[in-house]
C-alpha atoms as a PDB file:
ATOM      1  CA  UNK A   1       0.000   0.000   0.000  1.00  0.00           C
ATOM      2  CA  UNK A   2       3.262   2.178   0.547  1.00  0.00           C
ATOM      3  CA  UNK A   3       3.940   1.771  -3.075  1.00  0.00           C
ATOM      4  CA  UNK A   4       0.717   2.944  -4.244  1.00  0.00           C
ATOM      5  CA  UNK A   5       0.473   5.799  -2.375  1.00  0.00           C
ATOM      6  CA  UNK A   6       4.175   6.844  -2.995  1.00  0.00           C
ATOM      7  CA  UNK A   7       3.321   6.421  -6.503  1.00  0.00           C
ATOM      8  CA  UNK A   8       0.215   8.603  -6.552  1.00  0.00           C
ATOM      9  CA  UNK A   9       2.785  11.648  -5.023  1.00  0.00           C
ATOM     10  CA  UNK A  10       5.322  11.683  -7.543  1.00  0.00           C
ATOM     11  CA  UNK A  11       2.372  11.170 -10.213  1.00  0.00           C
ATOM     12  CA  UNK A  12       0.753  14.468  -8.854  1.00  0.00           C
ATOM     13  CA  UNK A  13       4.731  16.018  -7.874  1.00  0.00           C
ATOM     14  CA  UNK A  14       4.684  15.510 -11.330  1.00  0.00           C
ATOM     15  CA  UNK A  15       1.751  16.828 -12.719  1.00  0.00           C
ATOM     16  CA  UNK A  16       2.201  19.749 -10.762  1.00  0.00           C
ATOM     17  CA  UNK A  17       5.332  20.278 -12.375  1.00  0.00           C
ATOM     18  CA  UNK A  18       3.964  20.528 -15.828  1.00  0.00           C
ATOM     19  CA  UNK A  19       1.768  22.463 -14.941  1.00  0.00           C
ATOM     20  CA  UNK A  20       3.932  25.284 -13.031  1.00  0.00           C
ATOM     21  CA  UNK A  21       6.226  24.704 -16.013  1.00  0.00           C
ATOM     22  CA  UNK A  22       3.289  24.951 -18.777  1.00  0.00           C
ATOM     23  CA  UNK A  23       2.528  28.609 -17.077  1.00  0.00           C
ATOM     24  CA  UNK A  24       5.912  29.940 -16.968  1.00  0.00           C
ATOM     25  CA  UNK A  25       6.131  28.957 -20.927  1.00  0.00           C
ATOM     26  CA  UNK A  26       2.779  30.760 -21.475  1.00  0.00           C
ATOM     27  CA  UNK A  27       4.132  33.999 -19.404  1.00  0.00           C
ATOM     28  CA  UNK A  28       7.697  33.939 -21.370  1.00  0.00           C
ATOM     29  CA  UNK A  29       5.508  33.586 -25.254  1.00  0.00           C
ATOM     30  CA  UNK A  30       3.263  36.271 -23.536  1.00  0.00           C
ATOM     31  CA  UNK A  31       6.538  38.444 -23.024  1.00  0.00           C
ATOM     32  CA  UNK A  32       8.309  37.864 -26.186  1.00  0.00           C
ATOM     33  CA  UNK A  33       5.465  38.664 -28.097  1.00  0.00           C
ATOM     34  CA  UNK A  34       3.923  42.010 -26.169  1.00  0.00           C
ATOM     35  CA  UNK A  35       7.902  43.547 -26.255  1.00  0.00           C
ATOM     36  CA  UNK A  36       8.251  43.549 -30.454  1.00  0.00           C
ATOM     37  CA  UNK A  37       4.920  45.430 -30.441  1.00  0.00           C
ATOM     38  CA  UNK A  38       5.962  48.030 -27.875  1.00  0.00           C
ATOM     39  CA  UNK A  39       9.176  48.635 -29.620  1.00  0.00           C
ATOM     40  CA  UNK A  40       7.205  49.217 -32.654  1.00  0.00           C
ATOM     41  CA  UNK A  41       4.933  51.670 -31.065  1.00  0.00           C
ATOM     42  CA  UNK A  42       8.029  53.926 -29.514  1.00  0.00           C
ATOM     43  CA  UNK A  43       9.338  53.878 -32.837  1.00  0.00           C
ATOM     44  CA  UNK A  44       6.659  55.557 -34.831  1.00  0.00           C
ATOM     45  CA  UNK A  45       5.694  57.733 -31.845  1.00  0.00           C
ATOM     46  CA  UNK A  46       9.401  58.915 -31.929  1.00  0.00           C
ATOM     47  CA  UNK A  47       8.903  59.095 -36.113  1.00  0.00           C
ATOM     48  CA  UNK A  48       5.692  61.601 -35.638  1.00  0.00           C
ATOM     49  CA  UNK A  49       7.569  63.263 -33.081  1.00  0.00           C
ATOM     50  CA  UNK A  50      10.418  64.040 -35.334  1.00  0.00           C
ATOM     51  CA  UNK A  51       8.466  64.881 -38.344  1.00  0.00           C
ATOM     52  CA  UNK A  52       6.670  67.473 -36.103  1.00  0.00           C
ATOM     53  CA  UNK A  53       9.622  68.947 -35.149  1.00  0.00           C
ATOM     54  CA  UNK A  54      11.103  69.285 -38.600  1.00  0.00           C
ATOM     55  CA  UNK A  55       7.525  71.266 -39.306  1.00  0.00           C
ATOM     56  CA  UNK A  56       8.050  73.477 -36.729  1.00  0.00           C
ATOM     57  CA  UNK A  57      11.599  74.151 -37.386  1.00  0.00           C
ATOM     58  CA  UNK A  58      10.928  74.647 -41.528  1.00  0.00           C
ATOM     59  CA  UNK A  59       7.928  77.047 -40.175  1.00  0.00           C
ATOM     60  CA  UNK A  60      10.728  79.014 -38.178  1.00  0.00           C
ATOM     61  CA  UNK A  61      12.818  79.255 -40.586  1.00  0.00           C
ATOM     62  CA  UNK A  62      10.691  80.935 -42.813  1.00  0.00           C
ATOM     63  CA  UNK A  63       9.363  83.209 -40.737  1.00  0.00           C
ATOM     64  CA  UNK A  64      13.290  83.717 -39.985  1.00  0.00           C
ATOM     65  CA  UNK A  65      13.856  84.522 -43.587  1.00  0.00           C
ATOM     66  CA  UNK A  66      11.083  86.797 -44.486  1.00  0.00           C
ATOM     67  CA  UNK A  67      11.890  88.721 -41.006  1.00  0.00           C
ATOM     68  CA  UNK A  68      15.357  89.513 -42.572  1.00  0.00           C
ATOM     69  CA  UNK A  69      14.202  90.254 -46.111  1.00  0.00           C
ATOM     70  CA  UNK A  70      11.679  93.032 -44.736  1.00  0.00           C
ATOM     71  CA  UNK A  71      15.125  94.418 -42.701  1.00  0.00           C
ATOM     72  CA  UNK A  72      16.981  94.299 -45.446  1.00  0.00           C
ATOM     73  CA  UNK A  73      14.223  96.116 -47.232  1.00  0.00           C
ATOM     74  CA  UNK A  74      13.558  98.683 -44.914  1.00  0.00           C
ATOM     75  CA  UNK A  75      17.854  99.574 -44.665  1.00  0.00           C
END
């Protein structure tokens, strides 16, 4: 009856195992899979970001050249 019973303990040792083992897998997939996509979103966030910037610094720049055409006009 020993047997059995120390048989049923590693059966569930074991199943409990796998199963610990068959969640840590899911949470590493989980992980590899949600990083990618967050890398992508910095990325084009950073690419709007940029793209806004060059606007506003073209849109400066104009206003910085018609600013000295009128004073070179006016001297």
């Amino acid at each position: 009856m020993g047997a059995l019973t120390r048989a049923a303990k590693n059966i569930s040792r074991r199943k409990v195992r796998t199963f610990l083992v068959v969640i840590a897998l899911g949470f590493s997939i989980a992980i590899m899979v949600s990083i990618p996509a967050g890398i992508m979103a910095n990325q084009e966030s950073m690419q709007r970001m940029t793209e806004n910037f060059a606007n506003t610094i073209t849109a400066m720049q104009e206003e910085i050249n018609k600013t000295a055409t009128l004073i070179e006009c006016s001297t």
